[in-house]
Protein backbone atom coordinates (compact mmCIF):
# COMPACT_ATOMS: atom_id res chain seq x y z
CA UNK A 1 31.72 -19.79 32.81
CA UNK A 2 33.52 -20.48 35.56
CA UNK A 3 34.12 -18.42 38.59
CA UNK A 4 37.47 -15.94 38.33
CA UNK A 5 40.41 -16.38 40.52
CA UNK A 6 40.29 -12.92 43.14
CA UNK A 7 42.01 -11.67 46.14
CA UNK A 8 46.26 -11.71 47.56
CA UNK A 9 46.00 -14.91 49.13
CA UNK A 10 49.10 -17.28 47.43
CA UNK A 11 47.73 -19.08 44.64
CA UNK A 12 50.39 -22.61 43.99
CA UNK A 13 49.44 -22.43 39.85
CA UNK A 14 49.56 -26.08 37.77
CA UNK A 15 51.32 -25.70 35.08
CA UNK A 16 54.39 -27.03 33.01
CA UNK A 17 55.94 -23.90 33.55
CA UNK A 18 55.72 -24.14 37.37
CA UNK A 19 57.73 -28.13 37.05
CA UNK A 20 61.15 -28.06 37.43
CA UNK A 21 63.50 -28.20 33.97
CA UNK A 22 65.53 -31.46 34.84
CA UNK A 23 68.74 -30.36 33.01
CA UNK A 24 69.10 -27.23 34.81
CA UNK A 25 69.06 -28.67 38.00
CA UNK A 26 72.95 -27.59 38.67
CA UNK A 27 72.43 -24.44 36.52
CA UNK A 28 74.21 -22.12 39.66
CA UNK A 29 77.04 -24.71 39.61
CA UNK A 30 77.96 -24.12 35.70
CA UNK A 31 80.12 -21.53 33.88
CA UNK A 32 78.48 -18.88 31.50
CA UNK A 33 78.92 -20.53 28.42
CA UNK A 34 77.78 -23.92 29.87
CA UNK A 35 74.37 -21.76 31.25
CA UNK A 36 73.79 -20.39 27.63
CA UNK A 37 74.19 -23.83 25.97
CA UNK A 38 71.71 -25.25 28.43
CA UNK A 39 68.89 -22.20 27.63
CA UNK A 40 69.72 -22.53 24.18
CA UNK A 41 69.01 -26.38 24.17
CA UNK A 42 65.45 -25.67 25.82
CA UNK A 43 64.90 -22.70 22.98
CA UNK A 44 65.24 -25.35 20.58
CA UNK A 45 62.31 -26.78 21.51
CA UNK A 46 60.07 -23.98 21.38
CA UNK A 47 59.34 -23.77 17.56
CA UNK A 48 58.40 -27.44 17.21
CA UNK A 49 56.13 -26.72 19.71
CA UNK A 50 54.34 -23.68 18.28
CA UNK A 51 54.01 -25.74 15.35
CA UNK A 52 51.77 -28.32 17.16
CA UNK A 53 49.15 -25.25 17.78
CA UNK A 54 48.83 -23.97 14.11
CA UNK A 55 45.73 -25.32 13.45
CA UNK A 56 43.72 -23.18 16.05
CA UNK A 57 46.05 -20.12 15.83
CA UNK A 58 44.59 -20.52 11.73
CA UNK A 59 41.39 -20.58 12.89
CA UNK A 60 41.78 -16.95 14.96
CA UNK A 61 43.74 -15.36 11.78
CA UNK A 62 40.87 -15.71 9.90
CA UNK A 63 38.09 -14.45 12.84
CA UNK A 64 40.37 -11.31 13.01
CA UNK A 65 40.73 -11.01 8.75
CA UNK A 66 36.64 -11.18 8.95
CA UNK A 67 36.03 -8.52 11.60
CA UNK A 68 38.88 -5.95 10.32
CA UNK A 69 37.24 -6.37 7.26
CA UNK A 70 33.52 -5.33 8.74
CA UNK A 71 35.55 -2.67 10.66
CA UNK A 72 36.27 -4.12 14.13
CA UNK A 73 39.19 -4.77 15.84
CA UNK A 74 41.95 -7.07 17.59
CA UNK A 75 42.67 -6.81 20.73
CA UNK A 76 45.23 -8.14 22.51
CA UNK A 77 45.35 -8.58 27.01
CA UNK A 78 48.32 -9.81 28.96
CA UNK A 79 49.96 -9.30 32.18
CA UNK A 80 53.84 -8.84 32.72
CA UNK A 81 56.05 -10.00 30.00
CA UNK A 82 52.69 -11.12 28.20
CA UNK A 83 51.31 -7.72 28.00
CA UNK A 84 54.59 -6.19 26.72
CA UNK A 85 54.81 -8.35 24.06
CA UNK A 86 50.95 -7.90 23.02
CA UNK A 87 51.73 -4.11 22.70
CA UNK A 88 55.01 -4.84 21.32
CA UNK A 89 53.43 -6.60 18.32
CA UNK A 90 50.29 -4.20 18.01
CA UNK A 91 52.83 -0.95 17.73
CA UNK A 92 54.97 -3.19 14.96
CA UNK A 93 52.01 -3.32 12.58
CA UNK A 94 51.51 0.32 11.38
CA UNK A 95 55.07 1.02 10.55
CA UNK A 96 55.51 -2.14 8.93
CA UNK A 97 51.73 -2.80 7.03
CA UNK A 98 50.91 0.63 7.47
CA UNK A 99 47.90 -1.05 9.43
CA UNK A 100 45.09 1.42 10.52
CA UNK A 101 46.38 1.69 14.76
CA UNK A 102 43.07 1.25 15.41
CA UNK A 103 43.10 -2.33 14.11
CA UNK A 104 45.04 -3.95 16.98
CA UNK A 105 44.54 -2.44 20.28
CA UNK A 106 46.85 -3.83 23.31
CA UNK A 107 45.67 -4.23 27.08
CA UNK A 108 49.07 -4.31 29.53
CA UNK A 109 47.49 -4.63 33.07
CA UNK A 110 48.63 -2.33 35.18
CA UNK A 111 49.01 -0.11 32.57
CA UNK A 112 51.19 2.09 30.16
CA UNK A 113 53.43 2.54 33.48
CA UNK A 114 53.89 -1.28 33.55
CA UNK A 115 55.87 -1.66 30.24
CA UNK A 116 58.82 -0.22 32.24
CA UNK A 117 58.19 -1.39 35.44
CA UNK A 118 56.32 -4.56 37.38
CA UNK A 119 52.82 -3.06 38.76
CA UNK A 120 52.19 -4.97 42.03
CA UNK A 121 49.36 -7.06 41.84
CA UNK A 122 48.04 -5.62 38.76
CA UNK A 123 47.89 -9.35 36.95
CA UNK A 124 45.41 -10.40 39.85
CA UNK A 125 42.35 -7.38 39.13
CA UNK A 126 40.01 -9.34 37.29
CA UNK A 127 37.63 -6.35 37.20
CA UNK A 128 40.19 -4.51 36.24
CA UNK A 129 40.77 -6.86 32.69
CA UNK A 130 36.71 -6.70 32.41
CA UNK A 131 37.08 -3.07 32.29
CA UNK A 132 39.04 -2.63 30.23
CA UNK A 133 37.10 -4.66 27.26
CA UNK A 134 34.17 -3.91 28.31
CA UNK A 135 35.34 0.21 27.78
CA UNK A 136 37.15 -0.20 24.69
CA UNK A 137 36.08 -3.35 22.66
CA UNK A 138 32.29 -3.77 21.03
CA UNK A 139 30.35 -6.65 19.27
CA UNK A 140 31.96 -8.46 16.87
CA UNK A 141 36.01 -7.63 17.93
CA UNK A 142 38.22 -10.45 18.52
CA UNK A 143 39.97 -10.30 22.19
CA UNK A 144 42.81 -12.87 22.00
CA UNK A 145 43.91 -13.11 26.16
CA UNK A 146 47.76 -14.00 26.21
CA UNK A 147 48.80 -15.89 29.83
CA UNK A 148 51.32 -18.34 29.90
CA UNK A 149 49.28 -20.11 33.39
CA UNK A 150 46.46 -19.53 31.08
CA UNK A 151 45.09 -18.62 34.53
CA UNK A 152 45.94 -14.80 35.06
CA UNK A 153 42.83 -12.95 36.60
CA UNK A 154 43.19 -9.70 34.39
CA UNK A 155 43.72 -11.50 31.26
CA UNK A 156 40.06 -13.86 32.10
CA UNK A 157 38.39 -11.07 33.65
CA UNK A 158 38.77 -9.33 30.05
CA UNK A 159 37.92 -12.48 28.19
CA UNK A 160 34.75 -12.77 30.03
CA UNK A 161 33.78 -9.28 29.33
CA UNK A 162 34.55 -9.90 25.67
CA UNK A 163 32.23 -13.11 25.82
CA UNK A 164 29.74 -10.90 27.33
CA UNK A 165 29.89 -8.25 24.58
CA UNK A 166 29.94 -10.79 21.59
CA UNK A 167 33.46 -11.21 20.63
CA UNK A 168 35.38 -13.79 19.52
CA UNK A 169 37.50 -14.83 22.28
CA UNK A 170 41.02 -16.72 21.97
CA UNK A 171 43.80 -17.65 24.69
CA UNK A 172 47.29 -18.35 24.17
CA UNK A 173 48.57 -20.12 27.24
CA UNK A 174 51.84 -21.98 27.75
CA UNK A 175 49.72 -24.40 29.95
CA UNK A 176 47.57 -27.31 27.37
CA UNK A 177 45.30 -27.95 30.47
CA UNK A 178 44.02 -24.81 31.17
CA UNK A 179 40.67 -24.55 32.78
CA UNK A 180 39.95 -21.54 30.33
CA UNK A 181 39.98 -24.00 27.46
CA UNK A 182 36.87 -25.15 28.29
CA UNK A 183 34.53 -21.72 27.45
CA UNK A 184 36.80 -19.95 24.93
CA UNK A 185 35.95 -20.21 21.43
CA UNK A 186 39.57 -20.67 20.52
CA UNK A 187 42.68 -22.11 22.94
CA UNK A 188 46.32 -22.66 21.87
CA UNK A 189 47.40 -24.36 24.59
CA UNK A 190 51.07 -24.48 23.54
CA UNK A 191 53.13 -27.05 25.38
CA UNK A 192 56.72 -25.48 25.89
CA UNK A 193 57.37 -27.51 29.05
CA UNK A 194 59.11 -26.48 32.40
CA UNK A 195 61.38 -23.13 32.08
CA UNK A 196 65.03 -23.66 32.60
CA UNK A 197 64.77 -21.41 35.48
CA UNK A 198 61.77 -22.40 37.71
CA UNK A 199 58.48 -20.50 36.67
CA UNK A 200 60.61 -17.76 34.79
CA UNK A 201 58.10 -17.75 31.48
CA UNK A 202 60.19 -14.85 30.33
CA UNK A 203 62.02 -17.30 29.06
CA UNK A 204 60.24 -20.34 26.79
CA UNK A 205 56.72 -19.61 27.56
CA UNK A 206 57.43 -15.86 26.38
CA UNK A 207 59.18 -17.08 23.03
CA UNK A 208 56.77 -18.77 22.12
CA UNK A 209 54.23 -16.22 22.90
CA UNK A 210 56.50 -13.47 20.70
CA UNK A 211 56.67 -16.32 17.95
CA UNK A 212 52.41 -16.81 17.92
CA UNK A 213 51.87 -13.25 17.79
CA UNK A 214 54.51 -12.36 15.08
CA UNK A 215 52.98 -15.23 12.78
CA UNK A 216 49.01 -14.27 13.72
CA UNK A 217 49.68 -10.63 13.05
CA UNK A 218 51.74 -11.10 9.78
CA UNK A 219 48.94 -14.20 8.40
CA UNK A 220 46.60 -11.14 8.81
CA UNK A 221 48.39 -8.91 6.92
CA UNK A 222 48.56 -11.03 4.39
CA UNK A 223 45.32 -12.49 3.88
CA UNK A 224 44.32 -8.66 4.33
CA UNK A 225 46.38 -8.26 0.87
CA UNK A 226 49.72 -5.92 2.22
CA UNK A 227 51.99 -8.27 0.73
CA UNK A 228 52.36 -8.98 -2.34
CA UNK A 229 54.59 -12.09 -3.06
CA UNK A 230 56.53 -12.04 -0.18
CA UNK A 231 56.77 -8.49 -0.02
CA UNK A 232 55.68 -5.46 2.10
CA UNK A 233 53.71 -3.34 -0.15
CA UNK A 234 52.17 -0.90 2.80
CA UNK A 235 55.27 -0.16 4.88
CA UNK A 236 55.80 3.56 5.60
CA UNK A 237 58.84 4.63 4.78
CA UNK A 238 59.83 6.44 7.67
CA UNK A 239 63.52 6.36 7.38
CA UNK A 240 66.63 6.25 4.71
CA UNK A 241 66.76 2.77 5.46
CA UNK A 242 63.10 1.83 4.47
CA UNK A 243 62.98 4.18 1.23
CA UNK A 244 65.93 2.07 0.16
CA UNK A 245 64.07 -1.39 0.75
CA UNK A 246 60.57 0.43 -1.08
CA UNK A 247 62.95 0.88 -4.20
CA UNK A 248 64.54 -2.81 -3.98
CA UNK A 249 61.33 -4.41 -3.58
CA UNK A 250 60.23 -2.57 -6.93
CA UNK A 251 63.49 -3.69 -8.98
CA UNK A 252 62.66 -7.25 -7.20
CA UNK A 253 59.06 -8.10 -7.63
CA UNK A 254 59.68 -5.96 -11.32
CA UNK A 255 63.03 -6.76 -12.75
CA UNK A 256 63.22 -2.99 -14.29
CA UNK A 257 65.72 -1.14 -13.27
CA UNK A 258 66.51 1.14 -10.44
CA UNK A 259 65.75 4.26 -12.53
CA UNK A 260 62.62 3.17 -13.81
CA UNK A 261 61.47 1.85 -10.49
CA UNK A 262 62.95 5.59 -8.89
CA UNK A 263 60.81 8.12 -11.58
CA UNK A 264 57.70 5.50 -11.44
CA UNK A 265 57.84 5.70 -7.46
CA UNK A 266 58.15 9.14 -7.39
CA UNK A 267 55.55 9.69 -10.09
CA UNK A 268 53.06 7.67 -7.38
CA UNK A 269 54.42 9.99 -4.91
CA UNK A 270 55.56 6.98 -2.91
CA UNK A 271 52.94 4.91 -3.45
CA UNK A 272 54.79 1.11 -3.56
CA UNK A 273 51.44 -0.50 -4.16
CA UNK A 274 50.34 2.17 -7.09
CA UNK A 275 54.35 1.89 -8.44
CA UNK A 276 54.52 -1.87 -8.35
CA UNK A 277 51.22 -2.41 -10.09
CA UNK A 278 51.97 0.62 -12.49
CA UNK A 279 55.42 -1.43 -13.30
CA UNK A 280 53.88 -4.47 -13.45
CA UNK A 281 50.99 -3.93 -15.85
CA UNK A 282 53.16 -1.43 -17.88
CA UNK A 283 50.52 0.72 -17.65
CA UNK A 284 50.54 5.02 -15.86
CA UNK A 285 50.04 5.28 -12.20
CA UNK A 286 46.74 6.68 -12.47
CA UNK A 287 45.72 3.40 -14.06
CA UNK A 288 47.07 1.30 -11.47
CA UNK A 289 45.63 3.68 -8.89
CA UNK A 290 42.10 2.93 -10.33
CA UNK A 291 42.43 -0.85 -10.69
CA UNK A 292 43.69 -1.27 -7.12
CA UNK A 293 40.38 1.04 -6.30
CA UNK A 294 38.24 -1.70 -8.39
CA UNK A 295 39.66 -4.69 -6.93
CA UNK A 296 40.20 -4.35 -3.27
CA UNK A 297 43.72 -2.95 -3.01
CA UNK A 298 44.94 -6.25 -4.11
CA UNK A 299 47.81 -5.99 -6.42
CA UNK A 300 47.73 -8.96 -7.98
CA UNK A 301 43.95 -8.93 -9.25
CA UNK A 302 44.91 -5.16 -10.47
CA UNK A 303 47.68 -5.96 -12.29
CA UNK A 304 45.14 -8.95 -14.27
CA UNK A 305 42.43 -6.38 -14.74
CA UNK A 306 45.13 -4.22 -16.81
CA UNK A 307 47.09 -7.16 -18.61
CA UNK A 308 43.53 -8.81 -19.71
């Protein structure tokens, strides 16, 4: 591996993000709506080019389904905006998949104090980011770095650590040329261009970093089997809002009716997963509780094991 970028000394950083966004160029000269049609026109961009990187974002879905499943974990390391939207996606997945929180575990240099605030310099302590893993991650986790430069000492510092430790290692940069690419085992280099505003990567950069994380969290989930269909079977119904959806989903994915779907959910004691297979197979909860035990939680090879 190489050696890390260290020290205050002004780094100039080559990257798309850093080139200047030629139709922007008289962005202080235009109105407000004229500024939000030209961001808008650059956001446009950004999903087509997320969609060039799907084949190596694949490949780390299935690295983190494998080491969940042997009981490891996902961890995520950014700086800045990067870091806030790493924890921002880890503290989505137990409310919505009901995901163990020790599944995905999110590194924000700086520190919880840095989700509110900038922390000066923190982006630039490589040994810092190697702490970090090296204190909380272990053989066999996947680290996936998140850096739009794809250069950002904290975020390599921890990926070198991880390397070190035997984990799979992944960065998602917003720069395809990124010297990291080269000892990684998996780099989505995703090509989102100059910013509209010069080197802001709060803007593209960071959209396309919330739209990789939201799809390589949610494949997860899935392929982990907490949804069924296209359904969240393992949300926690923590408000009005979400009993409401547990019950729709049931008269969806069912087509019995609200009662039925009410009195079998309750007789799960909330159990969507145990209610829906219950429904399904037109079998008692107690059966659908033990063919969900025999077959992995999965709903759909419960429900066969009962119909048969």
């Amino acid at each position: 591996m190489p050696e890390l970028p260290t020290g205050s000394l002004p780094v100039r950083v080559d990257a798309p993000t850093e080139q200047r966004y030629a139709p922007s160029a008289d962005l202080d000269l235009l109105g407000a709506r004229q500024i939000l049609q030209v961001i808008n026109e650059a956001d446009r961009t950004v999903a087509e080019a997320v969609g060039a990187v799907l084949d190596p974002l694949a490949v780390v879905v299935e690295d983190a389904v494998a080491a969940l499943q042997r009981g490891n974990r996902v961890h995520y390391v950014g700086a800045g905006t990067s870091g806030r939207l790493g924890v921002l996606d880890a503290a989505e997945l137990p409310p919505t998949f009901n995901a163990p929180r020790t599944w995905f575990c999110a590194h924000i240099a700086g520190g919880p104090g840095a989700l509110l605030a900038a922390v000066e310099d923190a982006e630039d302590d490589t040994a810092g980011g190697a702490h970090e893993i090296a204190r909380c991650a272990r053989t066999g986790d996947v680290v996936v770095g998140i850096a739009a430069s794809g250069r950002t000492p904290y975020v390599l510092g921890a990926l070198q650590a991880a390397a070190e430790l035997g984990c799979r290692t992944a960065l998602i940069a917003a720069n395809p040329h990124a010297a990291a690419a080269e000892w990684v085992d998996v780099f989505i280099g995703v090509d989102t261009g100059p910013e509209v505003i010069t080197g802001s990567t709060r803007m593209k950069a960071a959209t396309a970093q919330k739209l990789l994380l939201n799809a390589f969290s949610s494949a997860v989930m899935v392929r982990l089997g907490r949804v069924f269909s296209n359904f969240m079977i393992d949300m926690v119904p923590t408000n009005a809002k979400l009993r409401g959806r547990m019950l729709n989903i049931l008269v969806e994915a069912t087509g019995h009716s609200e009662d039925e779907c009410h009195r079998t959910l309750d007789a799960a004691g909330g159990d969507l997963r145990a209610a829906l297979v219950a429904l399904l197979a037109d079998r008692e909860v107690a059966a659908a509780r033990g063919a969900l035990a025999g077959h992995g939680n999965r709903v759909r090879d419960a429900v066969a094991a009962l119909t048969d």
